[in-house]
PDB file of N, CA and C in Angstrom:
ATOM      1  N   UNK A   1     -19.108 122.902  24.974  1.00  0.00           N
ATOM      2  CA  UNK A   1     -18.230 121.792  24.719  1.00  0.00           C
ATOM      3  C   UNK A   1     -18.471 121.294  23.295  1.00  0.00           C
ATOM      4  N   UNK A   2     -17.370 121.108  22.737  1.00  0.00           N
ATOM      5  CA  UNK A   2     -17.367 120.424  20.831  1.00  0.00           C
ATOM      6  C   UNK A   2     -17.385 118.833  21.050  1.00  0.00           C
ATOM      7  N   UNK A   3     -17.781 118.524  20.633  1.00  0.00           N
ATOM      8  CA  UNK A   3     -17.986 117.217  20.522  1.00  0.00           C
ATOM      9  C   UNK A   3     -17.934 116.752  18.760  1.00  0.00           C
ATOM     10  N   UNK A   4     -16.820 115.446  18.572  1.00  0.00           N
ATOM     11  CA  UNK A   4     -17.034 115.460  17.539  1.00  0.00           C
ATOM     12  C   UNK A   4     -16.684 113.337  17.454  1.00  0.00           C
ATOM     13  N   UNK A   5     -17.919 113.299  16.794  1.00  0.00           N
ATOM     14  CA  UNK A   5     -18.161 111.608  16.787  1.00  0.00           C
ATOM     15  C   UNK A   5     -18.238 111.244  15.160  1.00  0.00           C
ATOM     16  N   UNK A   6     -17.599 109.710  15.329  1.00  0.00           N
ATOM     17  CA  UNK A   6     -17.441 108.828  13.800  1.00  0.00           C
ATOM     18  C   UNK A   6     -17.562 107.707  14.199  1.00  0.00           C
ATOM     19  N   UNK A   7     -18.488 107.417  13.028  1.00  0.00           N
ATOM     20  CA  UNK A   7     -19.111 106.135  13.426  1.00  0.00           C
ATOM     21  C   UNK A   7     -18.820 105.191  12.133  1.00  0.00           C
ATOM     22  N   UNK A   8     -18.090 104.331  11.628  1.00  0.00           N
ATOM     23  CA  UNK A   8     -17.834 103.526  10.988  1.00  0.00           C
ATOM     24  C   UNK A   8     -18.229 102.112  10.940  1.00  0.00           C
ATOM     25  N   UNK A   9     -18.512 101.433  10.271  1.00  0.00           N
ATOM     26  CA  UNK A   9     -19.398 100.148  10.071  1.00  0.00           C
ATOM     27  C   UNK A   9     -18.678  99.036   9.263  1.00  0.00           C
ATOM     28  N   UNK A  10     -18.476  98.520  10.111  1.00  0.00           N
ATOM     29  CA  UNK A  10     -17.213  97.085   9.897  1.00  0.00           C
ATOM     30  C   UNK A  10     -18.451  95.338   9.828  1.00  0.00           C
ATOM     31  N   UNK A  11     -18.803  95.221   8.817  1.00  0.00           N
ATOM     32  CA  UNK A  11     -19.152  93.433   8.592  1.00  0.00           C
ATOM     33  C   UNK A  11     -20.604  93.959   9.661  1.00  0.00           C
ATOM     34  N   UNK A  12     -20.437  93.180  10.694  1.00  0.00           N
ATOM     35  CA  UNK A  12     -21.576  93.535  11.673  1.00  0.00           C
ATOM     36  C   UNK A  12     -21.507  93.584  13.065  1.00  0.00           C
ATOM     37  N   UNK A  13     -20.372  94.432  12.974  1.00  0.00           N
ATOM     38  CA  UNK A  13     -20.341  95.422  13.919  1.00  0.00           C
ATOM     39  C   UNK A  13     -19.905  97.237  13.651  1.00  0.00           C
ATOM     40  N   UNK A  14     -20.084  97.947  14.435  1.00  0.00           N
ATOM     41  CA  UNK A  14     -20.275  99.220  14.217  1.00  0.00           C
ATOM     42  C   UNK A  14     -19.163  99.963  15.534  1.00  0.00           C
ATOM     43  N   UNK A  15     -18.086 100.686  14.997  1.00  0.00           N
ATOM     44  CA  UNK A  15     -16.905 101.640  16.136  1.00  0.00           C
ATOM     45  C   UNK A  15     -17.361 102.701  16.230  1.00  0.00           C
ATOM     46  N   UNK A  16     -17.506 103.272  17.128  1.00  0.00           N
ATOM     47  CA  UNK A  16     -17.426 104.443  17.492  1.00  0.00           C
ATOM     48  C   UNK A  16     -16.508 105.124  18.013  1.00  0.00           C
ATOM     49  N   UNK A  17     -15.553 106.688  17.458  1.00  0.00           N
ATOM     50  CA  UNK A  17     -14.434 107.118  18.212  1.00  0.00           C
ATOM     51  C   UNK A  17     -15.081 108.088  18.292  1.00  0.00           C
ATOM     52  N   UNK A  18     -14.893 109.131  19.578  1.00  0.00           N
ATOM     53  CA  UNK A  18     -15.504 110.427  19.779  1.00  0.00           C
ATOM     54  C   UNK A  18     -14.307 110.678  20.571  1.00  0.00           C
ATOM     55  N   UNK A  19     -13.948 112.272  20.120  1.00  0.00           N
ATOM     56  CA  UNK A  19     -13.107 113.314  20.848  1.00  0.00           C
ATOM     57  C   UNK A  19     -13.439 114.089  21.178  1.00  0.00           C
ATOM     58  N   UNK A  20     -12.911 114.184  22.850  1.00  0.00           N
ATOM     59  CA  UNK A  20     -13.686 115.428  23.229  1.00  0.00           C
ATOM     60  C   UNK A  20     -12.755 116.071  23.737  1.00  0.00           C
ATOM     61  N   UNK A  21     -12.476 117.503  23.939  1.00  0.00           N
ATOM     62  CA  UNK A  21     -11.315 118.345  23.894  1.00  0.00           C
ATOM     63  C   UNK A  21     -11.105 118.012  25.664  1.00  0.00           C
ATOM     64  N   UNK A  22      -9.604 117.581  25.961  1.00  0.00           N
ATOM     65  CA  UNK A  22      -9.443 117.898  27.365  1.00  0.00           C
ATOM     66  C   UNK A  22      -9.859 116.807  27.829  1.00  0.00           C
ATOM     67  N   UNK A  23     -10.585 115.616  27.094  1.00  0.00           N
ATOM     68  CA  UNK A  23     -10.850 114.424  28.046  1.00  0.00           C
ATOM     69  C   UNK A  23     -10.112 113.301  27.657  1.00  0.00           C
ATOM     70  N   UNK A  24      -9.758 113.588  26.388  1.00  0.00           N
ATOM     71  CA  UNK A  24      -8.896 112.191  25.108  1.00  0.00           C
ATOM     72  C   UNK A  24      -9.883 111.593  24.039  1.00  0.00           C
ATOM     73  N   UNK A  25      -9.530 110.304  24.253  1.00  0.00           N
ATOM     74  CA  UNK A  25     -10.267 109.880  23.083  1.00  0.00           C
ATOM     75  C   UNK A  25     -10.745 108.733  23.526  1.00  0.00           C
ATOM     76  N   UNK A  26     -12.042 108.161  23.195  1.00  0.00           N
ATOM     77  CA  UNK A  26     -12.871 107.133  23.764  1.00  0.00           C
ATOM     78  C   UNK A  26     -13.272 106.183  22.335  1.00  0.00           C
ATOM     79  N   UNK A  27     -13.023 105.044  22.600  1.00  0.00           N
ATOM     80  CA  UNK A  27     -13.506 104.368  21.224  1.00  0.00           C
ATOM     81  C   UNK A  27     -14.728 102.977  21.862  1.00  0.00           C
ATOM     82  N   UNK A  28     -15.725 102.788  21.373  1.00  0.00           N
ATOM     83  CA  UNK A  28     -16.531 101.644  21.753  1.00  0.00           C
ATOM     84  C   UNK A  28     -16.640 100.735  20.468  1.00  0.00           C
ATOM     85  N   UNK A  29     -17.099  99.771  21.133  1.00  0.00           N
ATOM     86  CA  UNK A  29     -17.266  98.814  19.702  1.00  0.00           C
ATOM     87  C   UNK A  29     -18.523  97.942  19.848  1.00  0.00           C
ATOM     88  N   UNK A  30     -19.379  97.911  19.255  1.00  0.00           N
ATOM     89  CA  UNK A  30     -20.468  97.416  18.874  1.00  0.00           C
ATOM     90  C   UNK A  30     -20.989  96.559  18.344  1.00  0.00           C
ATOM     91  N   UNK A  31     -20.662  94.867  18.744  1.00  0.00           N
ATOM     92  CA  UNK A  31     -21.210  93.813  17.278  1.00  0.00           C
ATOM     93  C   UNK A  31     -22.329  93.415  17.790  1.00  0.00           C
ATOM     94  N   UNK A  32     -22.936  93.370  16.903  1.00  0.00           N
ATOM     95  CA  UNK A  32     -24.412  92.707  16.410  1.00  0.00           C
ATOM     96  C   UNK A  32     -24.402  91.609  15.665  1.00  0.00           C
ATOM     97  N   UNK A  33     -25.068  90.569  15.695  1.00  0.00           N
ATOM     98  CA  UNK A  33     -25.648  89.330  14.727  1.00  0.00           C
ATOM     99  C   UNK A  33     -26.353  90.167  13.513  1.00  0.00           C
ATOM    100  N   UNK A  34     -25.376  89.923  12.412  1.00  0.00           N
ATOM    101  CA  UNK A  34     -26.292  90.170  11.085  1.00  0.00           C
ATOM    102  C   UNK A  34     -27.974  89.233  10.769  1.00  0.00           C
ATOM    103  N   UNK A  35     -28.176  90.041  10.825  1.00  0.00           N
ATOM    104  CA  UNK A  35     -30.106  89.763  10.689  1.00  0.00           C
ATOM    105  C   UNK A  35     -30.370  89.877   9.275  1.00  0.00           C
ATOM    106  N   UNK A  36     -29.824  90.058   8.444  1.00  0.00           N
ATOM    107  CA  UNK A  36     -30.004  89.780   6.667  1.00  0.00           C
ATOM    108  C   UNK A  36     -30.452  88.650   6.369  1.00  0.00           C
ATOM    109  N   UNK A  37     -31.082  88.831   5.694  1.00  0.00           N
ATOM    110  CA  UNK A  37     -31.668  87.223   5.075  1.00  0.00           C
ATOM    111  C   UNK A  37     -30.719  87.014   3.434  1.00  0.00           C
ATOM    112  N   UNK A  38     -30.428  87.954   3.104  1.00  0.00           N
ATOM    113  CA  UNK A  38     -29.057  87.804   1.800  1.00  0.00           C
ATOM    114  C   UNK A  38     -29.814  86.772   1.108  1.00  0.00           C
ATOM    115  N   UNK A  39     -29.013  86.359   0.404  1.00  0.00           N
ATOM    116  CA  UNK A  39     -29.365  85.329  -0.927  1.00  0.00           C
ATOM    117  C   UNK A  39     -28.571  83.661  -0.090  1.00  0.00           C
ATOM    118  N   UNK A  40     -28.559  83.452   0.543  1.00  0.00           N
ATOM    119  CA  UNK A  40     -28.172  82.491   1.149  1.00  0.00           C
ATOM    120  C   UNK A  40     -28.416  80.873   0.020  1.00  0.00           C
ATOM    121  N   UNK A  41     -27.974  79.823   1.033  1.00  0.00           N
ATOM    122  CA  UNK A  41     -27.630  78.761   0.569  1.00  0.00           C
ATOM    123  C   UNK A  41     -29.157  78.366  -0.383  1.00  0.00           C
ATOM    124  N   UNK A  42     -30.227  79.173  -0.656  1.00  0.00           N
ATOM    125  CA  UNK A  42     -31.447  78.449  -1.359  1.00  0.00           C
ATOM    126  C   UNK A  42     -30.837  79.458  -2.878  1.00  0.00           C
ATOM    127  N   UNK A  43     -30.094  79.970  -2.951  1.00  0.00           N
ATOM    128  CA  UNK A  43     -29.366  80.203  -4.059  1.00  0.00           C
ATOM    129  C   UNK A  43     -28.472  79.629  -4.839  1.00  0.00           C
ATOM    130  N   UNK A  44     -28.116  78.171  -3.994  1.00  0.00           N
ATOM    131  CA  UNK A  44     -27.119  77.425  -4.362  1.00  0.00           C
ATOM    132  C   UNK A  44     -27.474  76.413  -4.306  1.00  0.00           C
ATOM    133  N   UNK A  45     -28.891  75.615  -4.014  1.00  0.00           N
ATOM    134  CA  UNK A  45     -29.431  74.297  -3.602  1.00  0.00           C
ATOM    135  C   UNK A  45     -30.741  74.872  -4.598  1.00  0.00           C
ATOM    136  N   UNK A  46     -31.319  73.595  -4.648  1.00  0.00           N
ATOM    137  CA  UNK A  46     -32.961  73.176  -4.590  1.00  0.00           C
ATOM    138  C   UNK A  46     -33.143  72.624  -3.289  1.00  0.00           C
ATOM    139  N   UNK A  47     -34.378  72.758  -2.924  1.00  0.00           N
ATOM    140  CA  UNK A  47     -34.677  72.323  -1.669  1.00  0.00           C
ATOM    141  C   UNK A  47     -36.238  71.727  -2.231  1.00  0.00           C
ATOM    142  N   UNK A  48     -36.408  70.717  -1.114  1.00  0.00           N
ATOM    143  CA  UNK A  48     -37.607  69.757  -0.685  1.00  0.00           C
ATOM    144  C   UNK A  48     -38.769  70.671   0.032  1.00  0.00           C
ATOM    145  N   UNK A  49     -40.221  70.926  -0.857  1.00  0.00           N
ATOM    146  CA  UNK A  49     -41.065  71.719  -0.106  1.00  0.00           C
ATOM    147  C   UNK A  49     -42.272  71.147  -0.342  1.00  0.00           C
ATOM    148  N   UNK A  50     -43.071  70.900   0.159  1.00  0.00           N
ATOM    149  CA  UNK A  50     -44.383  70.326   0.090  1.00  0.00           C
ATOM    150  C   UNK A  50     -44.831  70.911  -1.036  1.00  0.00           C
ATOM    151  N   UNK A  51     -45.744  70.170  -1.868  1.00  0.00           N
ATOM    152  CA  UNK A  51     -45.913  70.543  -3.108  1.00  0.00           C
ATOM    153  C   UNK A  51     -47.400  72.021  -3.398  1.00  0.00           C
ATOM    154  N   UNK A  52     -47.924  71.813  -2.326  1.00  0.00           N
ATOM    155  CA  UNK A  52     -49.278  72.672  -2.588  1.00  0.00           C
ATOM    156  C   UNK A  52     -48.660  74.212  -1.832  1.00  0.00           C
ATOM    157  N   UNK A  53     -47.553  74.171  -0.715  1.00  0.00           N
ATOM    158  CA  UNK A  53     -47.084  75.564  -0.712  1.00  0.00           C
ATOM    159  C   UNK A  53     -45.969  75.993  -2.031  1.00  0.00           C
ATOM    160  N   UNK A  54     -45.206  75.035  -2.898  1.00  0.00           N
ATOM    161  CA  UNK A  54     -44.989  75.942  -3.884  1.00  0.00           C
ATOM    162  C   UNK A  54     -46.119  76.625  -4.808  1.00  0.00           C
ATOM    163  N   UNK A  55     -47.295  75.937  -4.938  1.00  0.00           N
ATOM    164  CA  UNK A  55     -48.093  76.640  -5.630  1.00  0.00           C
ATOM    165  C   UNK A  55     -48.621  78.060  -5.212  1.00  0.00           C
ATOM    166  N   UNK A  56     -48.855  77.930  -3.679  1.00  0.00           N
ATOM    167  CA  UNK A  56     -49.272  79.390  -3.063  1.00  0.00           C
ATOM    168  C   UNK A  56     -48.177  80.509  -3.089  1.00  0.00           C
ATOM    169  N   UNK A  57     -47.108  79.916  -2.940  1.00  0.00           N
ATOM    170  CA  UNK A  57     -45.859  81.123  -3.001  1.00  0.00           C
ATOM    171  C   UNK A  57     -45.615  81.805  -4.561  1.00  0.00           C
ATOM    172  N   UNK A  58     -46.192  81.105  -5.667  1.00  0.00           N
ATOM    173  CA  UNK A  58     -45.887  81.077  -6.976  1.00  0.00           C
ATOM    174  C   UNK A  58     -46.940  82.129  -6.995  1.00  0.00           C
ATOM    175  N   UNK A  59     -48.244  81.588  -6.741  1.00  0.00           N
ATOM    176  CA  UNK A  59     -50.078  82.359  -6.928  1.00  0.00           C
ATOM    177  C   UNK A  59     -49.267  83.931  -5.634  1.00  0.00           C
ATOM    178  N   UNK A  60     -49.240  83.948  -4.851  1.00  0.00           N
ATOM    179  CA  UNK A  60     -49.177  84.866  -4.031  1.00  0.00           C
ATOM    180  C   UNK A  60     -47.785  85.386  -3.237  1.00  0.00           C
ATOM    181  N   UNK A  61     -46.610  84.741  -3.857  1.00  0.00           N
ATOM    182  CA  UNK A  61     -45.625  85.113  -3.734  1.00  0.00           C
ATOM    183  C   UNK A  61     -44.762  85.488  -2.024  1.00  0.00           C
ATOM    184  N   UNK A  62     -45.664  84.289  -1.214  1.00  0.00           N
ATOM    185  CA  UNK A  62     -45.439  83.903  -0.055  1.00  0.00           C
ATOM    186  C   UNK A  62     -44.511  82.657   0.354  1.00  0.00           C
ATOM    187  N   UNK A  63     -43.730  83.152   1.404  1.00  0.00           N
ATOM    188  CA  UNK A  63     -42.466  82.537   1.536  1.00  0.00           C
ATOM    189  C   UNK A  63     -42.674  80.994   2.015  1.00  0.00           C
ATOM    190  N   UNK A  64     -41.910  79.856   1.522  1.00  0.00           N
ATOM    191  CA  UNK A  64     -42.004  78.194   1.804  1.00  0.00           C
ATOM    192  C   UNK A  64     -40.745  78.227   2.769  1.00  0.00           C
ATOM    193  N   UNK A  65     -41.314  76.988   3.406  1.00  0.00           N
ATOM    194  CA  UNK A  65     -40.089  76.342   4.248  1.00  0.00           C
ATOM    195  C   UNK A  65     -39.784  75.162   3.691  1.00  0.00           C
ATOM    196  N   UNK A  66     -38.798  74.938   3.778  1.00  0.00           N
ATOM    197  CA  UNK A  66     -37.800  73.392   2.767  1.00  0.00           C
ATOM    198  C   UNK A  66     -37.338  72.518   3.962  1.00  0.00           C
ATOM    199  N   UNK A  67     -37.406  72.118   3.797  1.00  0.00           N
ATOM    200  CA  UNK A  67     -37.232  70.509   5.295  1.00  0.00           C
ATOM    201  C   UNK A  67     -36.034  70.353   5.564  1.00  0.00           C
ATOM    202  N   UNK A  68     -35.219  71.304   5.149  1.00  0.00           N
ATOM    203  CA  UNK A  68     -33.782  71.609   6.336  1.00  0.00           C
ATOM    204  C   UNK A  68     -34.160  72.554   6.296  1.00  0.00           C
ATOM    205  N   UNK A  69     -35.578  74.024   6.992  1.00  0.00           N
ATOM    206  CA  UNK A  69     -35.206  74.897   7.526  1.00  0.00           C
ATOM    207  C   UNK A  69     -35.361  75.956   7.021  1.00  0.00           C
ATOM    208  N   UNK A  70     -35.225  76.009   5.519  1.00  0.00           N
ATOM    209  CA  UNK A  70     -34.643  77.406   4.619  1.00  0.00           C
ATOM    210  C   UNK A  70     -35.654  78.041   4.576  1.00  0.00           C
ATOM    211  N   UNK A  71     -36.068  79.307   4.481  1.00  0.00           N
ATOM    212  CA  UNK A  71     -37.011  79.917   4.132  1.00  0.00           C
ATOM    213  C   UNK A  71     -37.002  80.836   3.215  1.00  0.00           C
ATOM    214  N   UNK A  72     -37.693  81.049   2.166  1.00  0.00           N
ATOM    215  CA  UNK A  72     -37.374  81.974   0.939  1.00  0.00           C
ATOM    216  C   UNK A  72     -38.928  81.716   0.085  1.00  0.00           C
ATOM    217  N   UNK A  73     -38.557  82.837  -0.735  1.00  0.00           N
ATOM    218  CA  UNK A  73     -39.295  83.075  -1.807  1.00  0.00           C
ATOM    219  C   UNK A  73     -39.229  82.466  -3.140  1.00  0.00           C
ATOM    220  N   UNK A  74     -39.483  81.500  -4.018  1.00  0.00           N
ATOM    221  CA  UNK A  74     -38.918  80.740  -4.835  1.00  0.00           C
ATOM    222  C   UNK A  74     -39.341  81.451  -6.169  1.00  0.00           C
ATOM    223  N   UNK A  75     -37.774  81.434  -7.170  1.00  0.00           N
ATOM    224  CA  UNK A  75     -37.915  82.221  -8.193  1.00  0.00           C
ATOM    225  C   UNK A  75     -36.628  82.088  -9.138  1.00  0.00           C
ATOM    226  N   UNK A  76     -36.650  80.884  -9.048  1.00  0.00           N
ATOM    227  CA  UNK A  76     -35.775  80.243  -9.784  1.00  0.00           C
ATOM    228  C   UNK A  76     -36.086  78.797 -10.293  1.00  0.00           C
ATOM    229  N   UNK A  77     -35.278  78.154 -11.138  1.00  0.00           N
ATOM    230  CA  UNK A  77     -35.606  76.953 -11.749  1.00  0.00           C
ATOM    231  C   UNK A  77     -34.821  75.729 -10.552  1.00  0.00           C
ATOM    232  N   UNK A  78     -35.416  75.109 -10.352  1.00  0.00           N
ATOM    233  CA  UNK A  78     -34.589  74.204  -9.486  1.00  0.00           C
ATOM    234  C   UNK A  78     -33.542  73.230 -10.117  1.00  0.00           C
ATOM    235  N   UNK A  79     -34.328  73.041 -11.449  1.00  0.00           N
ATOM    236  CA  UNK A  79     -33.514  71.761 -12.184  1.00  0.00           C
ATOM    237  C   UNK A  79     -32.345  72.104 -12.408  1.00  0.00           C
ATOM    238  N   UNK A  80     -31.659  73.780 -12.564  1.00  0.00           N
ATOM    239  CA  UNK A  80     -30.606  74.296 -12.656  1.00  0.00           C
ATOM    240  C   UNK A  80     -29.708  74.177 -11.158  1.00  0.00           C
ATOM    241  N   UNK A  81     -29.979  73.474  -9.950  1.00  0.00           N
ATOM    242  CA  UNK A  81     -29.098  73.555  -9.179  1.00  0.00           C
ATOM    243  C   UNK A  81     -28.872  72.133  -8.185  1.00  0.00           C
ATOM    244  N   UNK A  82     -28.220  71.995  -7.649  1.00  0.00           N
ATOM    245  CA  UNK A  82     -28.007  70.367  -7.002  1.00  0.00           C
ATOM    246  C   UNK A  82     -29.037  70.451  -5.671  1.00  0.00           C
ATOM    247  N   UNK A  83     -29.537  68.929  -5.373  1.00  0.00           N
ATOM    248  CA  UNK A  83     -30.194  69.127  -4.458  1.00  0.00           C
ATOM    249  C   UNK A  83     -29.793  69.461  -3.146  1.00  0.00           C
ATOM    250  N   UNK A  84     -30.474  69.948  -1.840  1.00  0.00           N
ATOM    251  CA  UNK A  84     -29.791  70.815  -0.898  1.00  0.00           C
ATOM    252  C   UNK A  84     -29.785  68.831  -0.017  1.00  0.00           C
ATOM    253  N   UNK A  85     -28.407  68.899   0.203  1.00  0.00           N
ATOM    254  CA  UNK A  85     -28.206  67.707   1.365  1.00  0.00           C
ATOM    255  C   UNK A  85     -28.426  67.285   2.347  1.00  0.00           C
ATOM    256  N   UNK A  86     -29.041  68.406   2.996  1.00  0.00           N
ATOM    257  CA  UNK A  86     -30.086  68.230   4.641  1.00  0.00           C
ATOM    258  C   UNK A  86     -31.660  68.005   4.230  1.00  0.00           C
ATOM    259  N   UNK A  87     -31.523  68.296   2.810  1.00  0.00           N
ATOM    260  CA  UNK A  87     -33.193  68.127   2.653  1.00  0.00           C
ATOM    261  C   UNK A  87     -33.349  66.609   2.578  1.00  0.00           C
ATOM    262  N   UNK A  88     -32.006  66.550   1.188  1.00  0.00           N
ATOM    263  CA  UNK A  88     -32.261  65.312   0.519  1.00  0.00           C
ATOM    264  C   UNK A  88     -32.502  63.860   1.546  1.00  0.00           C
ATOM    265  N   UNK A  89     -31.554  64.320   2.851  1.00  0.00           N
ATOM    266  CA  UNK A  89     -30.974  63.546   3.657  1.00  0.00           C
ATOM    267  C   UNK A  89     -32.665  63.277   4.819  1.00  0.00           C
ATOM    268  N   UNK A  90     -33.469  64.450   4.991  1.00  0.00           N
ATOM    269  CA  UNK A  90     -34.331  64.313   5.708  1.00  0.00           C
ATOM    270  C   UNK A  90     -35.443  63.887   4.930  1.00  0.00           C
ATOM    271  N   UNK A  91     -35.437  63.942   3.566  1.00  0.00           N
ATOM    272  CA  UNK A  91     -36.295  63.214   2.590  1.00  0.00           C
ATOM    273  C   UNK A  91     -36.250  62.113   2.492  1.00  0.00           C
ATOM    274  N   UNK A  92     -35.055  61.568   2.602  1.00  0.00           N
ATOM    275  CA  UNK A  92     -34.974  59.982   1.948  1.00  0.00           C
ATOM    276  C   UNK A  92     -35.067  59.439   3.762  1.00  0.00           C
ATOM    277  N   UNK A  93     -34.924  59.834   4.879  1.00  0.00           N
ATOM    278  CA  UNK A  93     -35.369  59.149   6.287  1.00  0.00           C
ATOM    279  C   UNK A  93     -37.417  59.448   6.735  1.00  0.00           C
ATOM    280  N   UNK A  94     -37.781  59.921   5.756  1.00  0.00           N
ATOM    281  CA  UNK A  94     -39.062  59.929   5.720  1.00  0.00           C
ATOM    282  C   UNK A  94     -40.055  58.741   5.623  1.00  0.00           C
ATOM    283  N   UNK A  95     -41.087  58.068   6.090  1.00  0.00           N
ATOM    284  CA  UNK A  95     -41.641  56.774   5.374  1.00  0.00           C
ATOM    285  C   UNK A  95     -42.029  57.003   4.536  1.00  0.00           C
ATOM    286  N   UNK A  96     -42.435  55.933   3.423  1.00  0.00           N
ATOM    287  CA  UNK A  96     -42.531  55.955   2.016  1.00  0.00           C
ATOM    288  C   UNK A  96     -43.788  56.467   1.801  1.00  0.00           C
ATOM    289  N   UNK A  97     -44.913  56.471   2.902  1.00  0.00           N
ATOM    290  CA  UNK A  97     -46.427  56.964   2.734  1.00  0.00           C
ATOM    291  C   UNK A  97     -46.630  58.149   3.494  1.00  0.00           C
ATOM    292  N   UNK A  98     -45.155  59.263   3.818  1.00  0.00           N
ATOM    293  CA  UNK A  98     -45.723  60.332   4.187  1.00  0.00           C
ATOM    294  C   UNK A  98     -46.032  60.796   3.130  1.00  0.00           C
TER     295      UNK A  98
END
């Protein structure tokens, strides 16, 4: 028996059509949650990070968390971008002596 399969890759999901002689044609479809970490919104914000893990991520190039969440590697100038609004927003509901 010939078997002949194509597999094409659409955003994040993946089709499959396979023909097989004498049976027709069968198509499945496959989506998945993209799991990329991409250049996301810490490409477009500064974010709020405790000050002694930017130093370790800088020294050892280990990833910070920003107080809405974000997680990344920092390697950019911050002063070049607006502040991120879930940070700013969970920064300024902070007490004044955390």
């Amino acid at each position: 028996m010939i078997r002949r399969s194509t597999e094409v890759r659409v955003d994040s999901s993946t089709v499959s059509t396979e023909v097989v002689p004498q049976q027709g044609t069968t198509q499945e479809t496959d989506v998945r949650p993209d799991l990329s970490t991409g250049d996301g919104d810490h490409e477009r914000f500064a974010h709020y990070v405790l000050k002694d893990k930017i130093v370790d991520s800088a020294v050892l190039g280990t990833p910070v968390v920003a107080l809405c969440g974000k997680k990344w590697v920092p390697s950019r100038d911050p002063k070049r971008f607006p502040v991120c609004p879930d940070c700013k927003r969970i920064y300024e509901s902070l007490p004044e002596d955390a």
